[in-house]
Protein backbone atom coordinates (compact mmCIF):
# COMPACT_ATOMS: atom_id res chain seq x y z
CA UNK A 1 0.51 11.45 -4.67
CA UNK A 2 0.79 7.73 -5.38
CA UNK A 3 3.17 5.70 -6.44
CA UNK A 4 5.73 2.44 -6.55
CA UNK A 5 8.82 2.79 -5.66
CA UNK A 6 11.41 0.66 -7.21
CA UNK A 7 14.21 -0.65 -5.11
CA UNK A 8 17.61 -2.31 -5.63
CA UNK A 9 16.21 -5.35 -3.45
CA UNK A 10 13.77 -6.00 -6.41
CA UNK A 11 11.17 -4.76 -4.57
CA UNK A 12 7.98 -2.37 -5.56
CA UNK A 13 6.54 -0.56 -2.79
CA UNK A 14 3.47 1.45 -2.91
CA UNK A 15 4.40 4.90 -1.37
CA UNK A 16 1.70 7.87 -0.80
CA UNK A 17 3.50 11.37 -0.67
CA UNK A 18 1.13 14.08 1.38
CA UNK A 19 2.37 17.66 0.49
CA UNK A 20 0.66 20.03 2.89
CA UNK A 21 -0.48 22.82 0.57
CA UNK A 22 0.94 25.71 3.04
CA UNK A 23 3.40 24.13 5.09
CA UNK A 24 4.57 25.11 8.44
CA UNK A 25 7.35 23.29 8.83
CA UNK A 26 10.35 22.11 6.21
CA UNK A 27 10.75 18.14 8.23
CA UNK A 28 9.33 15.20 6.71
CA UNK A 29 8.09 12.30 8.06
CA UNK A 30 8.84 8.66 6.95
CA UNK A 31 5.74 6.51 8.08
CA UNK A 32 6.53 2.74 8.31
CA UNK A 33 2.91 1.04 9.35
CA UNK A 34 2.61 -2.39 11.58
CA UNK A 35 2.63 -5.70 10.33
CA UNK A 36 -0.29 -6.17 7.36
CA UNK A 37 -1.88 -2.73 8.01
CA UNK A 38 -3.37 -0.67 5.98
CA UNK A 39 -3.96 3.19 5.73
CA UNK A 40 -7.78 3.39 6.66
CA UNK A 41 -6.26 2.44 10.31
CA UNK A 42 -4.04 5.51 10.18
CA UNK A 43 -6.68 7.98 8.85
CA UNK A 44 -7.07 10.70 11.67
CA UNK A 45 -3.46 10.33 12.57
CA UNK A 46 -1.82 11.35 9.21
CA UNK A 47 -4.70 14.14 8.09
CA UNK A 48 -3.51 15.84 11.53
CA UNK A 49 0.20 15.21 10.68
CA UNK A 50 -0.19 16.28 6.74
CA UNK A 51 -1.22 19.71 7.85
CA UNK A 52 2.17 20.69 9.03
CA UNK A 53 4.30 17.89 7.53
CA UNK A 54 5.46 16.20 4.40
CA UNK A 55 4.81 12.74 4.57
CA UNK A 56 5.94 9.07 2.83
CA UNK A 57 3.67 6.37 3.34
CA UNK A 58 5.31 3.41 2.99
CA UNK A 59 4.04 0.03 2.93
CA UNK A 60 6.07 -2.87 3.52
CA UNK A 61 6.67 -5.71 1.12
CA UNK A 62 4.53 -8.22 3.01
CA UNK A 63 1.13 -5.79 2.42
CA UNK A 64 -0.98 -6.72 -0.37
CA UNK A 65 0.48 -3.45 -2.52
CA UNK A 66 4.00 -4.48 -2.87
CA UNK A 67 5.53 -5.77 -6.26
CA UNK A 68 7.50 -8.63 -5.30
CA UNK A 69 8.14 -11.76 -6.87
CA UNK A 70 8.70 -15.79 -4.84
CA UNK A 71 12.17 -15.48 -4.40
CA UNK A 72 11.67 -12.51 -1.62
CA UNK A 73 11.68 -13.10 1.97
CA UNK A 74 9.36 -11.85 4.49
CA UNK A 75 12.43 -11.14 7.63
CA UNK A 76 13.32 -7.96 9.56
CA UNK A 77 16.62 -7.63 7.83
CA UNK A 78 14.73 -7.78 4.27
CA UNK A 79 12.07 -5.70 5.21
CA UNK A 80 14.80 -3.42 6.84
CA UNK A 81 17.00 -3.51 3.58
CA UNK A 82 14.03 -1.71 1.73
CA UNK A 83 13.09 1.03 3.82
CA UNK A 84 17.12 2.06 4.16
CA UNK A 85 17.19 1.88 0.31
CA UNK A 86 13.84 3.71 0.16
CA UNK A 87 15.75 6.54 2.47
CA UNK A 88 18.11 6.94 1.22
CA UNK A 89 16.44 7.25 -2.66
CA UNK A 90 13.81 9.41 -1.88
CA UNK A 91 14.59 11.66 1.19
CA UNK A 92 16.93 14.52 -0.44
CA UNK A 93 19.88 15.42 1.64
CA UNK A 94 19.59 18.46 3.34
CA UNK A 95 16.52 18.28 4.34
CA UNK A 96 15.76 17.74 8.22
CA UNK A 97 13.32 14.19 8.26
CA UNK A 98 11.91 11.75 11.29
CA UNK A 99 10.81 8.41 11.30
CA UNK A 100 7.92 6.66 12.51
CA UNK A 101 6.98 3.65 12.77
CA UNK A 102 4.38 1.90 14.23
CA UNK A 103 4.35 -2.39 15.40
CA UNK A 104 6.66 -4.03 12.84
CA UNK A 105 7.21 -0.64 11.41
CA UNK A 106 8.93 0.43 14.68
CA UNK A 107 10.66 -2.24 14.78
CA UNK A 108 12.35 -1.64 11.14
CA UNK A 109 12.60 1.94 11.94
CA UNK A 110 14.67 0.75 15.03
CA UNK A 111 16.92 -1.59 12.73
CA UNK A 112 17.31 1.19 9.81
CA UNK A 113 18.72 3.85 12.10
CA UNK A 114 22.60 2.86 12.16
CA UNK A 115 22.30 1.73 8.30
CA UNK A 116 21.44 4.59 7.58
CA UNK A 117 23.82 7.55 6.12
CA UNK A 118 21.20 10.12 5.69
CA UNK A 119 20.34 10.30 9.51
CA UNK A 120 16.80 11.10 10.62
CA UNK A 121 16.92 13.71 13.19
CA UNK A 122 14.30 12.04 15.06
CA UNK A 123 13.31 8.43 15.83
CA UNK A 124 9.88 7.73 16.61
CA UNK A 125 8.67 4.04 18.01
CA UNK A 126 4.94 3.35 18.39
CA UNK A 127 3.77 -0.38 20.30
CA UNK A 128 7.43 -1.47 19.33
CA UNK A 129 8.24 -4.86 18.78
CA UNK A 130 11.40 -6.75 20.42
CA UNK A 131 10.18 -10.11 19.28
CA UNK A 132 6.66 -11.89 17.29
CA UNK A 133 6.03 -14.43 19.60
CA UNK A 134 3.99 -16.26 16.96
CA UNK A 135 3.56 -20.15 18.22
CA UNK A 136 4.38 -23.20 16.71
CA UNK A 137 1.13 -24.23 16.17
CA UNK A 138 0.30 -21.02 14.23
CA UNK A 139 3.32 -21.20 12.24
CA UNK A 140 2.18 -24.77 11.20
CA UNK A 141 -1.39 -23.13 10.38
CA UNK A 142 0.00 -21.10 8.37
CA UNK A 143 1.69 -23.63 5.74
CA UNK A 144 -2.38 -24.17 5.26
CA UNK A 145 -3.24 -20.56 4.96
CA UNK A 146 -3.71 -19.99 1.12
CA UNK A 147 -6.46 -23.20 1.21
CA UNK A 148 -8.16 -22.05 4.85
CA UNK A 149 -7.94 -18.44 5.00
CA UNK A 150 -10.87 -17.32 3.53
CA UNK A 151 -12.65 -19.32 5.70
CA UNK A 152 -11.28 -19.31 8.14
CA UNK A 153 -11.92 -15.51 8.44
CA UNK A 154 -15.02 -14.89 10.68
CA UNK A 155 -13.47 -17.66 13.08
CA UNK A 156 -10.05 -15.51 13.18
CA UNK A 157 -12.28 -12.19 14.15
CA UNK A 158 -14.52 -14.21 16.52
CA UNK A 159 -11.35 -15.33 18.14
CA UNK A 160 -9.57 -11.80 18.53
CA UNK A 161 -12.61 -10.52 20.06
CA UNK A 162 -13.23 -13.45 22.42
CA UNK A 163 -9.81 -14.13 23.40
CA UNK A 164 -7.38 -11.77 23.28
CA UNK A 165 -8.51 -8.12 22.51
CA UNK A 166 -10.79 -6.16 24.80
CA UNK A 167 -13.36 -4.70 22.78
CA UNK A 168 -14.67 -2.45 25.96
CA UNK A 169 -11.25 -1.24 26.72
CA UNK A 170 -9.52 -1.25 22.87
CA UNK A 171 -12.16 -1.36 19.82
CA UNK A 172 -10.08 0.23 17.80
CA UNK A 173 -7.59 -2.12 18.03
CA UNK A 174 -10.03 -5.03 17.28
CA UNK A 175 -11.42 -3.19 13.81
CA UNK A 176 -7.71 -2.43 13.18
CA UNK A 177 -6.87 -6.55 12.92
CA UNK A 178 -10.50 -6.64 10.83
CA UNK A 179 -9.72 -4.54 8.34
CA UNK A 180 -6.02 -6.15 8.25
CA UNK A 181 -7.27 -9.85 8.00
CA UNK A 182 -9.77 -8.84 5.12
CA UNK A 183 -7.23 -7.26 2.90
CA UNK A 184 -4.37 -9.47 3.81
CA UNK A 185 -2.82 -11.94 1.34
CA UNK A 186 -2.59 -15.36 2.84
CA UNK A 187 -0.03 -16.80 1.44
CA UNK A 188 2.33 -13.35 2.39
CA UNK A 189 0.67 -13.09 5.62
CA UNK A 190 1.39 -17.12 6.29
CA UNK A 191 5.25 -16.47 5.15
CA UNK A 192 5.28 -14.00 7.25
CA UNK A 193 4.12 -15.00 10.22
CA UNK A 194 7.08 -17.99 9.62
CA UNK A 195 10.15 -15.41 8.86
CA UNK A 196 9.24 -13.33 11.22
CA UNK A 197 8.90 -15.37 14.11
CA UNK A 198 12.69 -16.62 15.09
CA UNK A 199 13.61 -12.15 15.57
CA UNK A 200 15.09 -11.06 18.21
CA UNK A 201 15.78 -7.24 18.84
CA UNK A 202 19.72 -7.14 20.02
CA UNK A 203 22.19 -4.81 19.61
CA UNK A 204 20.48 -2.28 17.01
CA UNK A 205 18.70 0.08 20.57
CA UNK A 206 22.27 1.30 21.78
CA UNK A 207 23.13 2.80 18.70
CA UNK A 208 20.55 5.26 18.13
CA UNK A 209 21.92 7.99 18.97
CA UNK A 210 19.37 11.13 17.99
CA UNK A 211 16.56 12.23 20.30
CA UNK A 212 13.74 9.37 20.89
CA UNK A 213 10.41 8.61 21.55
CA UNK A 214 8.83 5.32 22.71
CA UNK A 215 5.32 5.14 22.53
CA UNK A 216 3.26 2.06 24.33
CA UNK A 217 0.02 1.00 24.81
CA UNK A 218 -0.79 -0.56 28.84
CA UNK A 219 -3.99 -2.06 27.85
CA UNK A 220 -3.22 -3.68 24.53
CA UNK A 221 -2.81 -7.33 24.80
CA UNK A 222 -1.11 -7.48 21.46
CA UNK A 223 1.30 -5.82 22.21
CA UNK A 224 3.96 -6.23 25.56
CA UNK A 225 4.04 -3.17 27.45
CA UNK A 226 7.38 -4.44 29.42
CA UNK A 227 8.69 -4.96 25.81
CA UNK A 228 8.03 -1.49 24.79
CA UNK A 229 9.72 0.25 28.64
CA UNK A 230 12.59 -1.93 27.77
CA UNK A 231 13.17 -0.78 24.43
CA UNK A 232 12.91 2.84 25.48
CA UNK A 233 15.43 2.16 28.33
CA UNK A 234 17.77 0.49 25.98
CA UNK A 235 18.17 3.75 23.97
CA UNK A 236 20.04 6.77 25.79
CA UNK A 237 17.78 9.65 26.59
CA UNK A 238 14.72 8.72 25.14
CA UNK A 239 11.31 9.27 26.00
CA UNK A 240 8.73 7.47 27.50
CA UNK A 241 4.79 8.02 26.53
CA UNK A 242 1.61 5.15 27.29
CA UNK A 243 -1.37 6.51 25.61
CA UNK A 244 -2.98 3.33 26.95
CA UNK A 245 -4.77 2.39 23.83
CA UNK A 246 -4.68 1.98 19.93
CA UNK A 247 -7.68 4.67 19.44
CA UNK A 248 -5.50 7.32 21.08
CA UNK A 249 -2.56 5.85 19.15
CA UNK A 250 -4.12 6.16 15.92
CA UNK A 251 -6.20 9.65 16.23
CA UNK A 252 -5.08 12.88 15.54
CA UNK A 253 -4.33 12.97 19.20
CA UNK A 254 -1.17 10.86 18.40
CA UNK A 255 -0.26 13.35 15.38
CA UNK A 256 -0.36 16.14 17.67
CA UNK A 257 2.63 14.15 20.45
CA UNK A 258 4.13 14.12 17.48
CA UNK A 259 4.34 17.48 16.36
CA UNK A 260 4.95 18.04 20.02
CA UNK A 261 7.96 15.90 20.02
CA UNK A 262 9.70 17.38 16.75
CA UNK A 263 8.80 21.11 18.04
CA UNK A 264 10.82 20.12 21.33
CA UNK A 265 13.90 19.33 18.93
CA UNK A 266 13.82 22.57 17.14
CA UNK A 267 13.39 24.35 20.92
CA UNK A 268 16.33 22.06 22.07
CA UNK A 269 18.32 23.20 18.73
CA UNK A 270 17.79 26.76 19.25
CA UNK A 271 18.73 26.60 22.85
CA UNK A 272 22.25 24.66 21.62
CA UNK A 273 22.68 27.33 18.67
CA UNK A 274 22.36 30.26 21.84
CA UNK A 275 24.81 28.56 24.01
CA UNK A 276 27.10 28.01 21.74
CA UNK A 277 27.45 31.80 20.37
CA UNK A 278 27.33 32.66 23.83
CA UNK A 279 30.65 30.35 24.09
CA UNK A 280 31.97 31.35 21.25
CA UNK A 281 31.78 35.27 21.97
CA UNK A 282 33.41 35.28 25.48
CA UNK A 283 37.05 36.58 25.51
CA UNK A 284 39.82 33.79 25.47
């Protein structure tokens, strides 16, 4: 199911429900995708995931979708301030949830967690971001972008693919930015790229204090892989995965770590639950 959410920020954002017809499993998943994406890149992934799962889709107010008007801002603690509101609005209470987020959507996932009162049991972080090291020049570009975008389009692909991503190692990643630079909106994407750029991930890490995973990619150039072992060493007991690339990261292969990850909690729960009737039964 479809459908905008309204939010106290002001903000519309489309949101796609999946309802597994015969579920296996009463958690539900809040799905934040990266910055500009769209869900054709997340296909495999969440038809894998929606077999088990209940899902939100949410996509973030600088995608093409959202409902937002020139007085709303384009920075990690706007974006942030949605998906808490969002949370906490549409996630009943009770009911056991995780989130994941992938590129900027990790990174709001990350910032959400201690604003949070209805806790995720889980938080899942996929090619995190600490920082968006866009450059100046860029930035400047941008100022430009609702007058050059469209053509500057095929230069934009020409350059991702003959600078900076390696199509033999990581083609999905380079049809990933394709399919994000043809639906983006340029003057959203070009405010974007300006708000976002002065972040800096500090103190938010520490605080998450539920079980973790931290999910990298070694040979994606778009993303740091030191960035993504330091974020994942900055939160207590959480886990460490590279699946080396964005097609592994955004198969079904990535739905099933997953579903690996959130049956490990419920294992870890039930072990807790035995030890502590165990405790509780011995004589004083």
């Amino acid at each position: 199911m479809a459908e905008y959410v309204s939010l106290p920020t002001g903000v519309e954002l489309l949101t796609v429900v999946f309802s597994p017809p015969e579920p296996r499993d009463n958690t539900a998943i809040l799905f934040l995708p990266g910055f500009v994406s769209i869900i054709e890149n997340f296909r495999e992934t969440l038809i894998e995931l929606t077999r088990t799962y209940e899902v939100y889709y949410v996509e973030t107010r600088e995608k093409g979708s959202a409902r937002i008007n020139g007085r709303h801002l384009f920075t990690v603690e706007e974006i942030t301030s949605d998906i808490v509101h969002f949370a906490e609005k549409k996630i009943p209470e009770g009911i056991p949830w995780v989130i994941v987020g992938y590129s900027l959507g990790a990174t709001i996932a990350a910032e959400s967690f201690s604003r949070l009162t209805n806790r995720p049991e889980a938080v899942i972080l996929i090619e995190p971001n600490a920082a968006f090291p866009f450059g100046r020049g860029l930035r400047l570009l941008t100022r430009f972008a609702p007058y050059i975008y469209k053509p500057l389009k095929p230069i934009l692909k020409w350059y991702m693919r003959t600078f900076i991503i390696d199509t033999k190692e990581d083609l999905e990643m380079y049809l990933i930015y394709c399919r994000n630079i043809d639906t983006a909106i340029p003057e959203r994407l070009g405010a974007a790229v300006r708000q976002l750029a002065p972040y800096r991930m500090d103190e938010c890490l520490p605080g998450i204090s539920v079980p973790s995973l931290v999910v990298v990619t070694s040979k994606d150039r778009l993303h740091n892989h030191d960035e993504g072992s330091e974020i994942a060493r900055q939160i207590k007991g959480s886990s460490y995965l590279d699946m080396a690339d964005n097609t592994r990261t955004h198969s079904a292969e990535m739905a099933q770590e997953i579903e690996k990850f959130i049956s490990s909690l419920a294992q870890r729960q039930a072990q807790e639950d035995l030890i502590s009737q165990d405790t509780s039964s011995r004589p004083s």
